[in-house]
PDB file of N, CA and C in Angstrom:
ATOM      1  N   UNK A   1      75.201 -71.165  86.509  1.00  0.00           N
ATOM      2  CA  UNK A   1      75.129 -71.006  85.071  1.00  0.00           C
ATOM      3  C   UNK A   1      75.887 -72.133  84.373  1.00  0.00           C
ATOM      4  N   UNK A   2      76.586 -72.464  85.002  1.00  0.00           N
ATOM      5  CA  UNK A   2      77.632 -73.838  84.339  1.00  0.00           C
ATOM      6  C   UNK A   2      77.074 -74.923  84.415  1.00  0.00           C
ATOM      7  N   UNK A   3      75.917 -75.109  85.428  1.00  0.00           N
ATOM      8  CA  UNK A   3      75.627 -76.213  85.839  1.00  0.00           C
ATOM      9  C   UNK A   3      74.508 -76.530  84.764  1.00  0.00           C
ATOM     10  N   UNK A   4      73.824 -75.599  84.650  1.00  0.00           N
ATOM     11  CA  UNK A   4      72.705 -75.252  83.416  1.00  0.00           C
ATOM     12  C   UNK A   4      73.139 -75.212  82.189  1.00  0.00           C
ATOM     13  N   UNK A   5      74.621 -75.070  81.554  1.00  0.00           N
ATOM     14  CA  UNK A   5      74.895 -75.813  80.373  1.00  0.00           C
ATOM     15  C   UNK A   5      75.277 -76.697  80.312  1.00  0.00           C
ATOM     16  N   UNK A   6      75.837 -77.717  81.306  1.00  0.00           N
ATOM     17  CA  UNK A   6      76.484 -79.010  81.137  1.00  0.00           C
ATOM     18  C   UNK A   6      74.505 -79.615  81.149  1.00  0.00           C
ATOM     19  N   UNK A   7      73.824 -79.430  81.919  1.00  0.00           N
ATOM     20  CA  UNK A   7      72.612 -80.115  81.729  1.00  0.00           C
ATOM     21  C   UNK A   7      72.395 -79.923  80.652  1.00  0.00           C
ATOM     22  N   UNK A   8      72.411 -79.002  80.049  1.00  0.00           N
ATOM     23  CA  UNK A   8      72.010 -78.864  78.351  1.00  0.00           C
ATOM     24  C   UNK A   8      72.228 -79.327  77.251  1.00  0.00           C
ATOM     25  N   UNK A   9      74.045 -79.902  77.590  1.00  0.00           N
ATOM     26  CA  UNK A   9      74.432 -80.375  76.802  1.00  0.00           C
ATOM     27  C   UNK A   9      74.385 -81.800  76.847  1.00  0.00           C
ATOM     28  N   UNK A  10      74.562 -82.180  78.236  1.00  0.00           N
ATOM     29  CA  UNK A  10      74.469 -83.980  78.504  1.00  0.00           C
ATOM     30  C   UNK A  10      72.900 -84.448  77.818  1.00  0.00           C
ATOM     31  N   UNK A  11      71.680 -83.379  77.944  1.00  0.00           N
ATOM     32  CA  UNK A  11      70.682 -83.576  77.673  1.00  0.00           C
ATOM     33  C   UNK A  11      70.540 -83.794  75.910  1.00  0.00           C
ATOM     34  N   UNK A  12      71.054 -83.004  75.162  1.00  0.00           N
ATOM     35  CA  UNK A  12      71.368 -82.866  74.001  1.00  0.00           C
ATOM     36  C   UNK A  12      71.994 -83.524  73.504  1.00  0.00           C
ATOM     37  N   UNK A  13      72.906 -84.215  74.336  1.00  0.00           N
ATOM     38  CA  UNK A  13      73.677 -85.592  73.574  1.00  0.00           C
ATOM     39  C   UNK A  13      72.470 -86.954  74.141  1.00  0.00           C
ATOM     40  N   UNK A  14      71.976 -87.000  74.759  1.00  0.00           N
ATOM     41  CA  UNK A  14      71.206 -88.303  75.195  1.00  0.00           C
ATOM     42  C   UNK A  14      70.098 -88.579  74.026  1.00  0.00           C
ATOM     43  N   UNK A  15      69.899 -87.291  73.685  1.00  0.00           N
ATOM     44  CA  UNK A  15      68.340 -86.735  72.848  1.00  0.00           C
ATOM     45  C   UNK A  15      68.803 -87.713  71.971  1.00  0.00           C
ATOM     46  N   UNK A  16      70.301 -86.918  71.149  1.00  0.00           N
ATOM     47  CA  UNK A  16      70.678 -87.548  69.728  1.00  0.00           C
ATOM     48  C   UNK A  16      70.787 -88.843  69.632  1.00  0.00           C
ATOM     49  N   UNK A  17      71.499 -89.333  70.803  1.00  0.00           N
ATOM     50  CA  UNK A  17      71.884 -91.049  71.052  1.00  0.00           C
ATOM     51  C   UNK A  17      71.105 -91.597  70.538  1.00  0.00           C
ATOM     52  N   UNK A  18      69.685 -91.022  71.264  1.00  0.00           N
ATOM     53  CA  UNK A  18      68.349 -92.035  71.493  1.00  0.00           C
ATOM     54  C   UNK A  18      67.905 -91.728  69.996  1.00  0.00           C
ATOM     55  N   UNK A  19      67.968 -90.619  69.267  1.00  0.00           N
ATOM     56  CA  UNK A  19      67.389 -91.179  67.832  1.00  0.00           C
ATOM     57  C   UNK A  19      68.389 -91.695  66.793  1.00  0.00           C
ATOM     58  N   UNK A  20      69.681 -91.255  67.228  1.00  0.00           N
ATOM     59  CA  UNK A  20      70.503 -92.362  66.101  1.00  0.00           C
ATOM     60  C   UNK A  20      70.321 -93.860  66.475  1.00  0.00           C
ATOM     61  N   UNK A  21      69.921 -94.076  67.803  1.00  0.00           N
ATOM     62  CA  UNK A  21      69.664 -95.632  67.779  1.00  0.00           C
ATOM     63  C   UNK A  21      68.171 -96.086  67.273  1.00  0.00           C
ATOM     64  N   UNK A  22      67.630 -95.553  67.060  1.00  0.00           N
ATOM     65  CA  UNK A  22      65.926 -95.581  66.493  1.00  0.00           C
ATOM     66  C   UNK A  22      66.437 -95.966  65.301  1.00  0.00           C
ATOM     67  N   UNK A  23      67.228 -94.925  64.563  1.00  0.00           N
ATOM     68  CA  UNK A  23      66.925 -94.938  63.161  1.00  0.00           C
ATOM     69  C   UNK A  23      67.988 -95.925  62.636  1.00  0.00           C
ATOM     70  N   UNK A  24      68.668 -96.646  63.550  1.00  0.00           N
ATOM     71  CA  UNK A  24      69.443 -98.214  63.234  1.00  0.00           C
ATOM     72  C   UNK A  24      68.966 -99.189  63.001  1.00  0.00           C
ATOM     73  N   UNK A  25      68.649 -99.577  62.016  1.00  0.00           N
ATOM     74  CA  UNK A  25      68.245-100.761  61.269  1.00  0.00           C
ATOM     75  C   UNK A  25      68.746-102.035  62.311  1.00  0.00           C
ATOM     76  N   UNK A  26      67.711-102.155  63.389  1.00  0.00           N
ATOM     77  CA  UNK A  26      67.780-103.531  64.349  1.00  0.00           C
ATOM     78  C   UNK A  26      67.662-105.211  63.775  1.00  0.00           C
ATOM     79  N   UNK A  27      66.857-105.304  62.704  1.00  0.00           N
ATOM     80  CA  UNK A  27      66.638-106.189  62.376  1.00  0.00           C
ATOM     81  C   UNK A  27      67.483-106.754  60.666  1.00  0.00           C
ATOM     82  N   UNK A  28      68.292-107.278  60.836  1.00  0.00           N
ATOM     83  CA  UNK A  28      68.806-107.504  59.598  1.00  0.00           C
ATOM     84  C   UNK A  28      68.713-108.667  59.094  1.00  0.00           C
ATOM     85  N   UNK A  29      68.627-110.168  59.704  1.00  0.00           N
ATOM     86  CA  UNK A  29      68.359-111.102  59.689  1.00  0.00           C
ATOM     87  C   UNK A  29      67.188-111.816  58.651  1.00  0.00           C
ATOM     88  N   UNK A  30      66.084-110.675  59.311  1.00  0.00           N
ATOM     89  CA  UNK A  30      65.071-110.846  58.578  1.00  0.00           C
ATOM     90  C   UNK A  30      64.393-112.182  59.611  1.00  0.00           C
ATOM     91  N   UNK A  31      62.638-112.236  59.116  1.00  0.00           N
ATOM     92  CA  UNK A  31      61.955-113.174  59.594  1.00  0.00           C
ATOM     93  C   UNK A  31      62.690-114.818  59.129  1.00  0.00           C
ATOM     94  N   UNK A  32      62.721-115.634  60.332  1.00  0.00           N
ATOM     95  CA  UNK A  32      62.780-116.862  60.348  1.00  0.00           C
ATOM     96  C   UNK A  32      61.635-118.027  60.342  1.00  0.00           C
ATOM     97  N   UNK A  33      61.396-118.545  59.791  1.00  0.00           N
ATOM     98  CA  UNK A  33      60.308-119.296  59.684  1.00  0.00           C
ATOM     99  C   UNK A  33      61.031-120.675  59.600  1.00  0.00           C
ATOM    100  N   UNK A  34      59.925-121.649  60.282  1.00  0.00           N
ATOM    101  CA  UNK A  34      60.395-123.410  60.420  1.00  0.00           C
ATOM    102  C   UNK A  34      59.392-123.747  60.300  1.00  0.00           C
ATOM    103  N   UNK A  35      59.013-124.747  59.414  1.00  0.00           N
ATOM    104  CA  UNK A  35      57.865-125.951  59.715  1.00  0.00           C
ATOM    105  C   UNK A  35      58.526-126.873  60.436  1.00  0.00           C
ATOM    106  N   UNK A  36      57.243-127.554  61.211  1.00  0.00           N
ATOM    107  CA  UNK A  36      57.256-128.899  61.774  1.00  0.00           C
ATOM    108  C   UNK A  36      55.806-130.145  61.085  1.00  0.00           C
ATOM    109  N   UNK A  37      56.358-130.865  61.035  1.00  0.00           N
ATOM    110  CA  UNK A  37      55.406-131.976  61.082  1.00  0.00           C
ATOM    111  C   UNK A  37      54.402-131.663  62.240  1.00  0.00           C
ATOM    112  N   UNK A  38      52.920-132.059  61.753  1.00  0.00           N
ATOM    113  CA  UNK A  38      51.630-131.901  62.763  1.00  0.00           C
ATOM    114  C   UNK A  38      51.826-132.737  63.936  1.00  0.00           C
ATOM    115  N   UNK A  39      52.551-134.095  63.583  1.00  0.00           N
ATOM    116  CA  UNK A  39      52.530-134.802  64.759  1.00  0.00           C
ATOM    117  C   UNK A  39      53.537-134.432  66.186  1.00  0.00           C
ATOM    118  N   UNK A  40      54.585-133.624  65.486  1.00  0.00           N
ATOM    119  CA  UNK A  40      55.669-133.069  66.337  1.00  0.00           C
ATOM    120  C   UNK A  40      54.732-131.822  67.099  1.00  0.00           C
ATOM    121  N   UNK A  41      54.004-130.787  66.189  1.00  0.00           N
ATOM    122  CA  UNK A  41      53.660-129.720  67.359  1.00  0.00           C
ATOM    123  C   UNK A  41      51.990-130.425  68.062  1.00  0.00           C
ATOM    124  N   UNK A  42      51.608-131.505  67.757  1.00  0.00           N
ATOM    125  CA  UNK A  42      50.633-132.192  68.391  1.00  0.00           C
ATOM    126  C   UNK A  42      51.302-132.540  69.796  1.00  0.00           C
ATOM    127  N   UNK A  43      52.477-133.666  69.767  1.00  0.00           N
ATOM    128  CA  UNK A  43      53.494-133.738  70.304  1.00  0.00           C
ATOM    129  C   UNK A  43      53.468-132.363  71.479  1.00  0.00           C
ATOM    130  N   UNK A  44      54.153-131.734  71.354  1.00  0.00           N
ATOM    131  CA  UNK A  44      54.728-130.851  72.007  1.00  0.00           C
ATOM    132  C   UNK A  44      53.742-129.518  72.568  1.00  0.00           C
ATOM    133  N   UNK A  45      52.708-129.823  71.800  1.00  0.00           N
ATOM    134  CA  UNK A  45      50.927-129.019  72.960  1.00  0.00           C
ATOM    135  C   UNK A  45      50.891-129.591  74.067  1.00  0.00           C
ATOM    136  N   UNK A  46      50.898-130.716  73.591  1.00  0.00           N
ATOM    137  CA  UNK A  46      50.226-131.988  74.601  1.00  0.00           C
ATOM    138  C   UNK A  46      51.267-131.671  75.999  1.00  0.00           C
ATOM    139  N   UNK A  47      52.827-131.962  76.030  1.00  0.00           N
ATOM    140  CA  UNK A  47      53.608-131.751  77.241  1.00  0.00           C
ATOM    141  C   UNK A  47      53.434-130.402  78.005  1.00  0.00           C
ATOM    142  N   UNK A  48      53.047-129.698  77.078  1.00  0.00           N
ATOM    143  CA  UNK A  48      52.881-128.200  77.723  1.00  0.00           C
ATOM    144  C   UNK A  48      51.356-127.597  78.723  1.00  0.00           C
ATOM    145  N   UNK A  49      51.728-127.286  79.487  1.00  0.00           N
ATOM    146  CA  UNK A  49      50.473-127.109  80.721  1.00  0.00           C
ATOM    147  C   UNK A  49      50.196-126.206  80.163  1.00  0.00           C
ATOM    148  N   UNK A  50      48.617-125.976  80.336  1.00  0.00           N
ATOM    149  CA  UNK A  50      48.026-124.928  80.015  1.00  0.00           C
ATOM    150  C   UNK A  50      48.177-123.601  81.145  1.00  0.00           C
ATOM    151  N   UNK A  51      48.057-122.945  81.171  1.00  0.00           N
ATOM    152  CA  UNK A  51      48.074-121.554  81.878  1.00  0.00           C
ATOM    153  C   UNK A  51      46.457-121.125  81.978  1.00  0.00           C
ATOM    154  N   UNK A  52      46.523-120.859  82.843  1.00  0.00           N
ATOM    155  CA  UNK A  52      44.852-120.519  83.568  1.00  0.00           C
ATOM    156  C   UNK A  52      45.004-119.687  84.156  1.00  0.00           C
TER     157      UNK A  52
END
């Protein structure tokens, strides 16, 4: 019977963990965006192997 409430409760705290970390605002930063010049990502296609 003891063993069946400590499961209950370890279970019941994991539950909560897992949605107070859901509902944590992960992203705060926000989107990053960069341009490059055409000739730089022309550039830098070109060195890169294609995958097949």
């Amino acid at each position: 019977m003891r063993v069946d409430l400590m499961l209950f409760i370890v279970g019941t705290l994991l539950i909560v963990a897992g949605y107070a970390e859901q509902m944590k605002p992960s992203c705060t930063e926000g989107v990053q965006i960069k341009y490059v010049p055409r000739e730089v990502f022309d550039e830098y296609n070109q060195e890169k192997p294609y995958l097949e």
